[in-house]
PDB file of N, CA and C in Angstrom:
ATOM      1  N   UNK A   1       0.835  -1.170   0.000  1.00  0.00           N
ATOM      2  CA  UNK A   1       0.000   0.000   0.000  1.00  0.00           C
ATOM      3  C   UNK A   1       0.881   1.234   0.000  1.00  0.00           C
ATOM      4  N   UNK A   2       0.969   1.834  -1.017  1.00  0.00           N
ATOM      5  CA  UNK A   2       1.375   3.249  -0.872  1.00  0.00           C
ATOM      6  C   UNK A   2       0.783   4.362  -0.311  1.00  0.00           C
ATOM      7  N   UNK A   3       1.543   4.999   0.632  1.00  0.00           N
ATOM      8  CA  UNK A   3       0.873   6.187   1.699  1.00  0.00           C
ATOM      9  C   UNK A   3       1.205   7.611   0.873  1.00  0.00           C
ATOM     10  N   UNK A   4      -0.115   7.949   0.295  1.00  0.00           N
ATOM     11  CA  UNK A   4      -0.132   9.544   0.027  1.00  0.00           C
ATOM     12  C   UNK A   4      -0.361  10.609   0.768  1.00  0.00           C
ATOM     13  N   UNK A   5      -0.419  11.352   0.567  1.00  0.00           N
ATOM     14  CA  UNK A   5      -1.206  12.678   1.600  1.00  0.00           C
ATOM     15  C   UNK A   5      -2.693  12.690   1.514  1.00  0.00           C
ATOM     16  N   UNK A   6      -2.903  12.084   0.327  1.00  0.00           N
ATOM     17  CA  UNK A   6      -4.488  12.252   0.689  1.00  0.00           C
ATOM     18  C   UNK A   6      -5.155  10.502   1.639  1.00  0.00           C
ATOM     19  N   UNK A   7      -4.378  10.098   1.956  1.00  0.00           N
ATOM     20  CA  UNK A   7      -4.704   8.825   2.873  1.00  0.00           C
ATOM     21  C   UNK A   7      -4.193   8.953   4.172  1.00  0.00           C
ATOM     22  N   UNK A   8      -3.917   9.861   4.393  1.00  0.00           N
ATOM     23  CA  UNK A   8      -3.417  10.261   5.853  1.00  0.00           C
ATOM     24  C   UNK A   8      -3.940  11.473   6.503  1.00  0.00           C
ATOM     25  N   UNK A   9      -4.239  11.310   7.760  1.00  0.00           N
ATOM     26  CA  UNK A   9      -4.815  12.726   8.387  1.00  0.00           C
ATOM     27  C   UNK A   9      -3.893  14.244   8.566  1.00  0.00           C
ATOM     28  N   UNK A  10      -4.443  14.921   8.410  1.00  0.00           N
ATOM     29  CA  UNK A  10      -4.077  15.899   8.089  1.00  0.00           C
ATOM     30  C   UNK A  10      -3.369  16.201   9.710  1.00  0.00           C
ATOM     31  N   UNK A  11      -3.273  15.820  10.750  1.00  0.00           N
ATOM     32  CA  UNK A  11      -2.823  16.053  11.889  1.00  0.00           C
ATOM     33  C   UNK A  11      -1.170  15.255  11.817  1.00  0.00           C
ATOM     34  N   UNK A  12      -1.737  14.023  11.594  1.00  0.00           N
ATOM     35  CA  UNK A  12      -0.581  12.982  11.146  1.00  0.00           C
ATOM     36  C   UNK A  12       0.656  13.690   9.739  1.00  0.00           C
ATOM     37  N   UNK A  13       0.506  14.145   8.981  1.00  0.00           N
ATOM     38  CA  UNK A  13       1.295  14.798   7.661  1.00  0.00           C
ATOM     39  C   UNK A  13       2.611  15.107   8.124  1.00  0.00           C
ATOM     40  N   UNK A  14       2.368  16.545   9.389  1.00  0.00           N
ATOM     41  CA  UNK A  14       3.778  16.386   9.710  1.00  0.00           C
ATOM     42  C   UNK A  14       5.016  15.708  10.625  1.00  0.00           C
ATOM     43  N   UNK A  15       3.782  14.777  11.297  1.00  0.00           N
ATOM     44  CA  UNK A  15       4.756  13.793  11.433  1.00  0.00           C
ATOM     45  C   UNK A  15       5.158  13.000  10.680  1.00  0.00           C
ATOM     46  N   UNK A  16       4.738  12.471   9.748  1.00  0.00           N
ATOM     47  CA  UNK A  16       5.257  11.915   8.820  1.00  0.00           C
ATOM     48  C   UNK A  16       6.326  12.489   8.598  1.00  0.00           C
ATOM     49  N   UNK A  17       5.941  13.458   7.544  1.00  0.00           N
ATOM     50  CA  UNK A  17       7.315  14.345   7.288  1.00  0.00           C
ATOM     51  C   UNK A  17       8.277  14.150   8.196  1.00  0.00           C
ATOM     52  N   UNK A  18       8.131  14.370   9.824  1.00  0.00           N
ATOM     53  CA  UNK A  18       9.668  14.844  10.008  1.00  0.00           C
ATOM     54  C   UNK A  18      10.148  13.082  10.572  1.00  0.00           C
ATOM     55  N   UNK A  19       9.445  12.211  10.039  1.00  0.00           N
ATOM     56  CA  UNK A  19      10.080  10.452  10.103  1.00  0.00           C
ATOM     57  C   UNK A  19      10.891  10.684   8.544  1.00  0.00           C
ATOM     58  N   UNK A  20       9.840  10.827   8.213  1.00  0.00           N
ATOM     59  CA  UNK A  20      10.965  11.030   6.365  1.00  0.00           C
ATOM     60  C   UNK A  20      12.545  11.277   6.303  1.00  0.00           C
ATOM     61  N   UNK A  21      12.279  13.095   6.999  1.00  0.00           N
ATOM     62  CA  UNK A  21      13.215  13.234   6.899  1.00  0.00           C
ATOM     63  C   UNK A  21      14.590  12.927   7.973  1.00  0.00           C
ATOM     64  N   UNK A  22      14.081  12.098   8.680  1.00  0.00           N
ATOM     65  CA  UNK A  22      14.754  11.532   9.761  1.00  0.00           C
ATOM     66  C   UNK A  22      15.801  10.529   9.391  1.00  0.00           C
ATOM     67  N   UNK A  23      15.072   9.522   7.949  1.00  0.00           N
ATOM     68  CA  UNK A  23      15.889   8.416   7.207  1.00  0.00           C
ATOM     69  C   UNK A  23      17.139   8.966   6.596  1.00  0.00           C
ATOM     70  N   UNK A  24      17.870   7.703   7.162  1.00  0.00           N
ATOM     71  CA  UNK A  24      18.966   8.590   6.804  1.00  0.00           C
ATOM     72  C   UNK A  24      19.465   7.269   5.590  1.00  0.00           C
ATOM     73  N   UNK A  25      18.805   6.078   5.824  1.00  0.00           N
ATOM     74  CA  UNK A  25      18.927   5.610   4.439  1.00  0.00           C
ATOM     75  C   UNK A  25      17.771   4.094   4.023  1.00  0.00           C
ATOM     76  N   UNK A  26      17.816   4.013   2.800  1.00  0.00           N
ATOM     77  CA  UNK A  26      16.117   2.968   2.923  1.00  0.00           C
ATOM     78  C   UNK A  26      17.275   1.527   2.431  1.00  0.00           C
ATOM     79  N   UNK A  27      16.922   0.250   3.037  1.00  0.00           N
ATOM     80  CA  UNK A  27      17.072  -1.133   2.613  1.00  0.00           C
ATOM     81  C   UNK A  27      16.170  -1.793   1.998  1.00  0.00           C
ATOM     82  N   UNK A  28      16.041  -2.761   1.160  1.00  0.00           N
ATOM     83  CA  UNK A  28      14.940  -3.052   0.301  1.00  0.00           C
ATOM     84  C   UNK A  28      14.459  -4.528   1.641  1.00  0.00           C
ATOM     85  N   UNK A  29      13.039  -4.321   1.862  1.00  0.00           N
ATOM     86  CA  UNK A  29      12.461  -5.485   2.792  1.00  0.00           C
ATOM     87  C   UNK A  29      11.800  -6.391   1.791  1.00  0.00           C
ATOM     88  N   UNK A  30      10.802  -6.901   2.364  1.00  0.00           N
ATOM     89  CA  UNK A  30       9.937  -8.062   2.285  1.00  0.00           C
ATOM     90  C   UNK A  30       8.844  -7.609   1.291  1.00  0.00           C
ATOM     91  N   UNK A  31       8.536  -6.571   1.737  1.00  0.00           N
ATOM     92  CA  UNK A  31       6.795  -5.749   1.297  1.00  0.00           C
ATOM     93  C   UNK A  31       7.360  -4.373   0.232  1.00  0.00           C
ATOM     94  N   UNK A  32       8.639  -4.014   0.683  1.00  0.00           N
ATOM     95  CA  UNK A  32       9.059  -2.977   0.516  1.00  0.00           C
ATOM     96  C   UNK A  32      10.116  -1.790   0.965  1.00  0.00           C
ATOM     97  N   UNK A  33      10.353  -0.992   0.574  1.00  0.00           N
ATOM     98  CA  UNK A  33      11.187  -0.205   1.652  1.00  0.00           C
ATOM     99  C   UNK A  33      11.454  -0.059   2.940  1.00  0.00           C
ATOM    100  N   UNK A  34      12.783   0.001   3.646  1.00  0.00           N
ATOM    101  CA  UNK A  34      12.643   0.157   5.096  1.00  0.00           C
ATOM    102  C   UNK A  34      13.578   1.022   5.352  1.00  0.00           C
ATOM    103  N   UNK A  35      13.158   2.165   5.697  1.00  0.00           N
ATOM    104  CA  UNK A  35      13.753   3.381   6.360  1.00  0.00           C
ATOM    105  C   UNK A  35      14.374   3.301   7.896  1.00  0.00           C
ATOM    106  N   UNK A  36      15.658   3.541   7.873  1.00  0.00           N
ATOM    107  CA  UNK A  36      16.564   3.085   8.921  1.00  0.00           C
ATOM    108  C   UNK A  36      16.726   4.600   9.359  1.00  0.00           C
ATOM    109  N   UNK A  37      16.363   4.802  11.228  1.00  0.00           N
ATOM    110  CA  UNK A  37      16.802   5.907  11.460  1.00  0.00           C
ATOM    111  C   UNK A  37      17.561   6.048  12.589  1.00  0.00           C
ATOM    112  N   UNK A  38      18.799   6.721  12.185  1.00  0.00           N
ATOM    113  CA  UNK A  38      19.820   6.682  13.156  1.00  0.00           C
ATOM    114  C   UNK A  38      19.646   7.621  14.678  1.00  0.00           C
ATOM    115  N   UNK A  39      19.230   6.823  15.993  1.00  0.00           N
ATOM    116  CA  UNK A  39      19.501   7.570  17.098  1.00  0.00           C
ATOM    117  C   UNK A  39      20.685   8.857  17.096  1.00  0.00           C
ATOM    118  N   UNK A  40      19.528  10.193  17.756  1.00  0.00           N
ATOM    119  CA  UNK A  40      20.778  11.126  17.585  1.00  0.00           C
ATOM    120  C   UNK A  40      21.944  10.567  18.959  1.00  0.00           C
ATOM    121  N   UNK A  41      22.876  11.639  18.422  1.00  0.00           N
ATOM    122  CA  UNK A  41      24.218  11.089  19.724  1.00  0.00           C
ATOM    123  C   UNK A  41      23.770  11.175  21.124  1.00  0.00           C
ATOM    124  N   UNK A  42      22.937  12.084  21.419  1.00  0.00           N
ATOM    125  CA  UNK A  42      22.307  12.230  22.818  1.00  0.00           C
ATOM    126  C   UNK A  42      22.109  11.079  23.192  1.00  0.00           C
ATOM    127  N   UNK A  43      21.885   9.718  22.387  1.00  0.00           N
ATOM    128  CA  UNK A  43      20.851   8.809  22.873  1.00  0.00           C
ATOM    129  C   UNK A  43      21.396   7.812  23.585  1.00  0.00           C
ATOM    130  N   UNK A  44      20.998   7.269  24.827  1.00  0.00           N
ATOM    131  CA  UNK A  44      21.942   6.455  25.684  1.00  0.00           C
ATOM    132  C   UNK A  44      22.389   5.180  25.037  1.00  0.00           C
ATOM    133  N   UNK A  45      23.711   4.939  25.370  1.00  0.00           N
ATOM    134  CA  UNK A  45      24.368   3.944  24.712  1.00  0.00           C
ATOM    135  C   UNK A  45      23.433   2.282  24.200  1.00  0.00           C
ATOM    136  N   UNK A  46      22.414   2.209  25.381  1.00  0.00           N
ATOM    137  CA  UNK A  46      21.414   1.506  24.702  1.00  0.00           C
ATOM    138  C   UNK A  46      21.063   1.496  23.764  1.00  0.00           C
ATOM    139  N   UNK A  47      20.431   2.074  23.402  1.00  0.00           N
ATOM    140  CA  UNK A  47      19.288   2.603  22.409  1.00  0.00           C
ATOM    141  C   UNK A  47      20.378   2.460  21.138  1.00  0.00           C
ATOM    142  N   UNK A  48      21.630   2.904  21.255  1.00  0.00           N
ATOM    143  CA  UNK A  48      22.522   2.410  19.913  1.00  0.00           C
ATOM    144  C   UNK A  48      22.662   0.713  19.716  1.00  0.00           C
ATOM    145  N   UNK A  49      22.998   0.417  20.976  1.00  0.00           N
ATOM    146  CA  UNK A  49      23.205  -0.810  21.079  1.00  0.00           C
ATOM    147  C   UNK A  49      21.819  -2.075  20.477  1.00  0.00           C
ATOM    148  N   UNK A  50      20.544  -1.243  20.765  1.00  0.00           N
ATOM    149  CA  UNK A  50      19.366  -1.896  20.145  1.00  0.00           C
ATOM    150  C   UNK A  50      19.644  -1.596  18.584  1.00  0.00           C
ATOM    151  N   UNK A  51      19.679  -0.693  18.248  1.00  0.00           N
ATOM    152  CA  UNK A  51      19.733  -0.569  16.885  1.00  0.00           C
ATOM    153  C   UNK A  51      20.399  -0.967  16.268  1.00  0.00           C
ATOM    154  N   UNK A  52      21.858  -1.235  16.766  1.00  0.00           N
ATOM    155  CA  UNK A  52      23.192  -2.181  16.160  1.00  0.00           C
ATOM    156  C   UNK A  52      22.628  -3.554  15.961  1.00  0.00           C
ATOM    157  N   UNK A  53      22.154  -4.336  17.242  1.00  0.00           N
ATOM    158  CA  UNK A  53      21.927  -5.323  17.238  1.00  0.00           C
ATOM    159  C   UNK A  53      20.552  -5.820  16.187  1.00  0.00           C
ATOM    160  N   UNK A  54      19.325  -5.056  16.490  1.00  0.00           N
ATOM    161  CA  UNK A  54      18.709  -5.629  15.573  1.00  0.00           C
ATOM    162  C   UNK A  54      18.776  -5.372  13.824  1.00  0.00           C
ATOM    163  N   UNK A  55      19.455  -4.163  13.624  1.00  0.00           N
ATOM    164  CA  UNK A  55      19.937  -4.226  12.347  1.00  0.00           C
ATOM    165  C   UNK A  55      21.039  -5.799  11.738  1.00  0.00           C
ATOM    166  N   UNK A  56      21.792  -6.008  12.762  1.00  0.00           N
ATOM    167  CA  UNK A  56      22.595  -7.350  12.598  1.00  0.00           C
ATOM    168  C   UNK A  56      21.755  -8.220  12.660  1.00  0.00           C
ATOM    169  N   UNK A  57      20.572  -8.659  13.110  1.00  0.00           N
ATOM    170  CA  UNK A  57      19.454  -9.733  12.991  1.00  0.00           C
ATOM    171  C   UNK A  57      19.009  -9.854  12.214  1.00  0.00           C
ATOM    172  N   UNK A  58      18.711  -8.405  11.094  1.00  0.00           N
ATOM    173  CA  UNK A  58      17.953  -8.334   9.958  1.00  0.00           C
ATOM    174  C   UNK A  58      18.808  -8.528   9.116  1.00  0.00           C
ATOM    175  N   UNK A  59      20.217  -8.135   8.569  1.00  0.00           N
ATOM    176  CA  UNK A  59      21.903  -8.837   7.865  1.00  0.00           C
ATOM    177  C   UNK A  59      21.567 -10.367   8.078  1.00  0.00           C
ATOM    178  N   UNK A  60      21.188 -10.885   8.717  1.00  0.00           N
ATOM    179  CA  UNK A  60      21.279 -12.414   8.987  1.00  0.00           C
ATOM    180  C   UNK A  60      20.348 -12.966   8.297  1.00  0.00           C
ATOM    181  N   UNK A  61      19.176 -12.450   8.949  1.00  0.00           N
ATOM    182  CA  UNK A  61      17.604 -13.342   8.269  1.00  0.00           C
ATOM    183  C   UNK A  61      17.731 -12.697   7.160  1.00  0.00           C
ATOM    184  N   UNK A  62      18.224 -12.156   6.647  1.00  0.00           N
ATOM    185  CA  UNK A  62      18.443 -11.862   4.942  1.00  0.00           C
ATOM    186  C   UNK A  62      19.422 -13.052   4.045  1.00  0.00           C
ATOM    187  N   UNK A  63      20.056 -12.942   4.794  1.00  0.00           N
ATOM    188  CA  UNK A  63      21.467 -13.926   4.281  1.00  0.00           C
ATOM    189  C   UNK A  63      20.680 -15.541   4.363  1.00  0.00           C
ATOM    190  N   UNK A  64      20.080 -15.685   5.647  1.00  0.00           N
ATOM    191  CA  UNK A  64      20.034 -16.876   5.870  1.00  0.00           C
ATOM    192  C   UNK A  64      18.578 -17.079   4.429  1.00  0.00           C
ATOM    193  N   UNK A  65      17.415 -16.374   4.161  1.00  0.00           N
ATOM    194  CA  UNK A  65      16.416 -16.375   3.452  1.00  0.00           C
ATOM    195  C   UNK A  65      17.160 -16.907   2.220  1.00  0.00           C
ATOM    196  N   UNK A  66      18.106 -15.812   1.998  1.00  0.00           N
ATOM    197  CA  UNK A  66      19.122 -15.829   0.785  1.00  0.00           C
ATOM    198  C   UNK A  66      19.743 -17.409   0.027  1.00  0.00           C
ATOM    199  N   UNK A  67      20.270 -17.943   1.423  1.00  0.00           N
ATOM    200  CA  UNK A  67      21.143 -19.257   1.184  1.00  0.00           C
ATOM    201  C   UNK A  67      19.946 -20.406   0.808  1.00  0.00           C
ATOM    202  N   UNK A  68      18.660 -20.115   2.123  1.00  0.00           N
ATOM    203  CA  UNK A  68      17.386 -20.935   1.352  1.00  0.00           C
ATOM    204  C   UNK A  68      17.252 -20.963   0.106  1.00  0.00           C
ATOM    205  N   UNK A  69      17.078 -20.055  -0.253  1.00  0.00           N
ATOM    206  CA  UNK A  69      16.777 -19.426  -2.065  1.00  0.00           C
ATOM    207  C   UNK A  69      17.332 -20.078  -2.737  1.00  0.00           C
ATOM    208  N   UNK A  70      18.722 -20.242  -3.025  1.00  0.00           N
ATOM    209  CA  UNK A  70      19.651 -20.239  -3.746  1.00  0.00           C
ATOM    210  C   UNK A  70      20.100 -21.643  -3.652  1.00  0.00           C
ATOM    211  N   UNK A  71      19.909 -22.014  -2.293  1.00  0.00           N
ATOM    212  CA  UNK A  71      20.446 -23.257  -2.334  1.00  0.00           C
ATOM    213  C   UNK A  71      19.936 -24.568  -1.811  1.00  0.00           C
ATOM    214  N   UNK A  72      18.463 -24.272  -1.504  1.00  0.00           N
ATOM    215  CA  UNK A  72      17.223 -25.325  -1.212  1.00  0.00           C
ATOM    216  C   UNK A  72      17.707 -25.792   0.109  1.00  0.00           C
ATOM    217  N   UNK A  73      18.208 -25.185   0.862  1.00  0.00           N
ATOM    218  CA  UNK A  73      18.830 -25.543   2.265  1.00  0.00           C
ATOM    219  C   UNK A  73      17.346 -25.793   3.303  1.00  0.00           C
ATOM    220  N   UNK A  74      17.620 -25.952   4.048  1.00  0.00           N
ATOM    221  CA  UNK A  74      16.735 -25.869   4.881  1.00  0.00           C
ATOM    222  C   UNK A  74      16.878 -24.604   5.945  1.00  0.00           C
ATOM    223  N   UNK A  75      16.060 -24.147   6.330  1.00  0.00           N
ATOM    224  CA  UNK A  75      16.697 -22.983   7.187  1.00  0.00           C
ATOM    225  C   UNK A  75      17.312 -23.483   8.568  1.00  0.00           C
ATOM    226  N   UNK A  76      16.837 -24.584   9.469  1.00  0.00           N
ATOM    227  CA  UNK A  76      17.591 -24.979  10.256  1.00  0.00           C
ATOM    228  C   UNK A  76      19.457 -25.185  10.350  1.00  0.00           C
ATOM    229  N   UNK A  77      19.518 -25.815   8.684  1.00  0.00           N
ATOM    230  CA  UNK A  77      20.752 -25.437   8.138  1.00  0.00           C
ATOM    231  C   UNK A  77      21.478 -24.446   8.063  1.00  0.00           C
ATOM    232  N   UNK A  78      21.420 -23.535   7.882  1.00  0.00           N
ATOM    233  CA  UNK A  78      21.782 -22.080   7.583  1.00  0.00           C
ATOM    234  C   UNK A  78      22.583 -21.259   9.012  1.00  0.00           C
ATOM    235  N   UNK A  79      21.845 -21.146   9.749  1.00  0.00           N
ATOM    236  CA  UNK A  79      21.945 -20.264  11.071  1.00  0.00           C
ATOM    237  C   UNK A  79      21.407 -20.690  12.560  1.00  0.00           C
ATOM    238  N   UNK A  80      22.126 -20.007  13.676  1.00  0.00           N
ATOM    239  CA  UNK A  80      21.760 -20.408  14.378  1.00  0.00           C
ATOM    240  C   UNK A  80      19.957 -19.728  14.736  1.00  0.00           C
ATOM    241  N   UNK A  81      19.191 -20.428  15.084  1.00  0.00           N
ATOM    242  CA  UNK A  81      17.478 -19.712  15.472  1.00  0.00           C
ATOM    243  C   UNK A  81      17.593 -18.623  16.297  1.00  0.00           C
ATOM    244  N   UNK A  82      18.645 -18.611  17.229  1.00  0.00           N
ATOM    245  CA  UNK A  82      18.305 -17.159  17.690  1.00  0.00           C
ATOM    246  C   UNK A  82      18.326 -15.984  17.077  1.00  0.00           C
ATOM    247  N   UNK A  83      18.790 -16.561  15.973  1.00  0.00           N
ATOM    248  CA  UNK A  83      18.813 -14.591  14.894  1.00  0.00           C
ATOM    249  C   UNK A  83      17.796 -14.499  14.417  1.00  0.00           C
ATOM    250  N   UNK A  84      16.770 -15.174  14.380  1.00  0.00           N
ATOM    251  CA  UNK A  84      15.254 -15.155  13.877  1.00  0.00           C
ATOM    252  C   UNK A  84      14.645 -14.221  14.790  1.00  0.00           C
ATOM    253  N   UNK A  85      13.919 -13.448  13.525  1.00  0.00           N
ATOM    254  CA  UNK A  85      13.056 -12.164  13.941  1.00  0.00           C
ATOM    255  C   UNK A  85      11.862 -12.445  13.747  1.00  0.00           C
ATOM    256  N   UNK A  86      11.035 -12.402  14.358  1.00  0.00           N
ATOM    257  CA  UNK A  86       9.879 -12.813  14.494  1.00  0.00           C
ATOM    258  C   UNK A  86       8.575 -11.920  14.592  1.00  0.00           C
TER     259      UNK A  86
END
């Protein structure tokens, strides 16, 4: 589903906008685009640390989808289950 301005409330618009311009870069997903936005530096070392990590979960279940694809593996094969995002 593509989100226009005329499918969104007019209260909602500029938030949108300022998520937009928040991306600081898009990865191609499942459905579609996924806009990755980087915690500013203020943000406690957590909050990087979440974002490191589950960006590396999503590198994985890509790779691991990938090796399925390509190579009729089984996914048990591939990786260990805890990198599965669910």
């Amino acid at each position: 589903m593509k989100i226009t301005r005329n499918s969104i409330p007019k209260q909602k618009q500029s938030e949108v906008q300022d998520i937009k311009e928040r991306v600081t870069k898009y990865i191609p997903g499942k459905h579609g685009l996924i806009g990755i936005v980087i915690p500013k530096c203020d943000e406690p070392t957590s909050a990087l640390d979440d974002l490191y990590r589950t960006l590396a979960k999503i590198v994985i279940n890509q790779a691991r989808r990938e090796a399925v694809r390509k190579q009729q593996l089984s996914v048990d094969d591939c990786l260990p289950k805890e990198f599965v995002i669910k």
